[in-house]
Protein backbone atom coordinates (compact mmCIF):
# COMPACT_ATOMS: atom_id res chain seq x y z
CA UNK A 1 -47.24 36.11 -62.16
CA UNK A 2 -46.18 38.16 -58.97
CA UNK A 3 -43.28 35.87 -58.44
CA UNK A 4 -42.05 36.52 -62.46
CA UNK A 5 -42.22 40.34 -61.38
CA UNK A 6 -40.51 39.72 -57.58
CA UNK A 7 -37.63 37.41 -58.92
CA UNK A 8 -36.54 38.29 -62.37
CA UNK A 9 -34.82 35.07 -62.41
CA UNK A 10 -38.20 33.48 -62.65
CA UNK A 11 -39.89 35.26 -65.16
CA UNK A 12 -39.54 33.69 -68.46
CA UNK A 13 -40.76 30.17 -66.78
CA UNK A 14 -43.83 32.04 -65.09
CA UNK A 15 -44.53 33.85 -68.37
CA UNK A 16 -44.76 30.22 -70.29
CA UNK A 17 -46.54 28.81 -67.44
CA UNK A 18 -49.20 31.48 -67.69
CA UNK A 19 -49.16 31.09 -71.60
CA UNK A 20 -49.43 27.56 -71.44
CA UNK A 21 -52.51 27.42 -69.28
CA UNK A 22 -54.22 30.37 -70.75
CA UNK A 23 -53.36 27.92 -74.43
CA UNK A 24 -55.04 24.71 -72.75
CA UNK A 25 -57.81 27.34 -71.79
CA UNK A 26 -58.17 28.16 -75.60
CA UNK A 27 -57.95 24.64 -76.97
CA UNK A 28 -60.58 23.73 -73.76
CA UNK A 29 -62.82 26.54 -75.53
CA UNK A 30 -62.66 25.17 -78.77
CA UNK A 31 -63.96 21.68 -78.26
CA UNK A 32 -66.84 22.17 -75.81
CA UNK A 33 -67.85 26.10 -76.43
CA UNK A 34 -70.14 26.41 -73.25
CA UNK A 35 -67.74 25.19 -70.58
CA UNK A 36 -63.45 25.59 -69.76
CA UNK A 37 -62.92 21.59 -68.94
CA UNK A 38 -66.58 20.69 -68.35
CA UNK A 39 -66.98 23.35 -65.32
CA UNK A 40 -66.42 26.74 -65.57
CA UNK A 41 -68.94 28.91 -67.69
CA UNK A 42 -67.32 30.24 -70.81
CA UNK A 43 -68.70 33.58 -72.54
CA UNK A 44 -67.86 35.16 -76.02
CA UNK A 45 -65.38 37.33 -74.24
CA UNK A 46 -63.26 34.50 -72.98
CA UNK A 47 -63.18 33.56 -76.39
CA UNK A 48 -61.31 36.57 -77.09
CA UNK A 49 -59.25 37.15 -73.94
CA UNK A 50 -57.58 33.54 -73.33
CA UNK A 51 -56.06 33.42 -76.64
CA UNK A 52 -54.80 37.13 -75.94
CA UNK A 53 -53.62 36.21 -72.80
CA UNK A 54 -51.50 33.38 -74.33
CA UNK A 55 -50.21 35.14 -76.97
CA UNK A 56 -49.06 38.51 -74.22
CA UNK A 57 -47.90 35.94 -71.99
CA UNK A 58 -45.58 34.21 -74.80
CA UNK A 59 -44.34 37.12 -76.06
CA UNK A 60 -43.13 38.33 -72.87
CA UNK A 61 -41.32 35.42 -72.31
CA UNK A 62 -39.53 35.67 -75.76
CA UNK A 63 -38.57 39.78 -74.54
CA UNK A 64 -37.51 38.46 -71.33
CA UNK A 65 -34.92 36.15 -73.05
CA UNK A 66 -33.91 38.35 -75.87
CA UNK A 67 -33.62 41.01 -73.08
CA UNK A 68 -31.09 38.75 -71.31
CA UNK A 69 -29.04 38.08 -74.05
CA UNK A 70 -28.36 41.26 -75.31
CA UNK A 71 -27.80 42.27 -71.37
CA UNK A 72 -25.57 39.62 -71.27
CA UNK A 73 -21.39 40.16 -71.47
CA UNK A 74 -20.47 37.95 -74.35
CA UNK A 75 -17.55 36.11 -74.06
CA UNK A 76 -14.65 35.39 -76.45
């Protein structure tokens, strides 16, 4: 995520990077409840914060981009 914030250019594709992992996370969670892909620990609060994370994370992508456009000069 520090390189979304350095270079702007970058941070709609970090933003759905960070939403797509924190979404495998989720879907991880949801078939095997007591482990993230068979090796990390998972607690009720990851429950809660992964599918958070992916839904921040996607949503600031979708600013980023409406952000641009409207910052953009249209041309005609």
């Amino acid at each position: 995520m520090a390189i979304g914030i350095v270079n702007a250019r970058w941070t709609t594709r970090v933003m759905v990077a960070v939403a797509a992992v924190y979404l495998m996370a989720t879907i991880s969670e949801v078939v095997d409840t007591t482990t993230l892909v068979g090796i990390v620990p998972v607690d009720m609060r990851d429950r809660y914060l992964h599918p958070l994370f992916a839904v921040v994370a996607a949503a600031c992508a979708v600013i980023d981009r409406v952000r641009r456009h409207v910052a953009a000069p249209s041309v005609r």
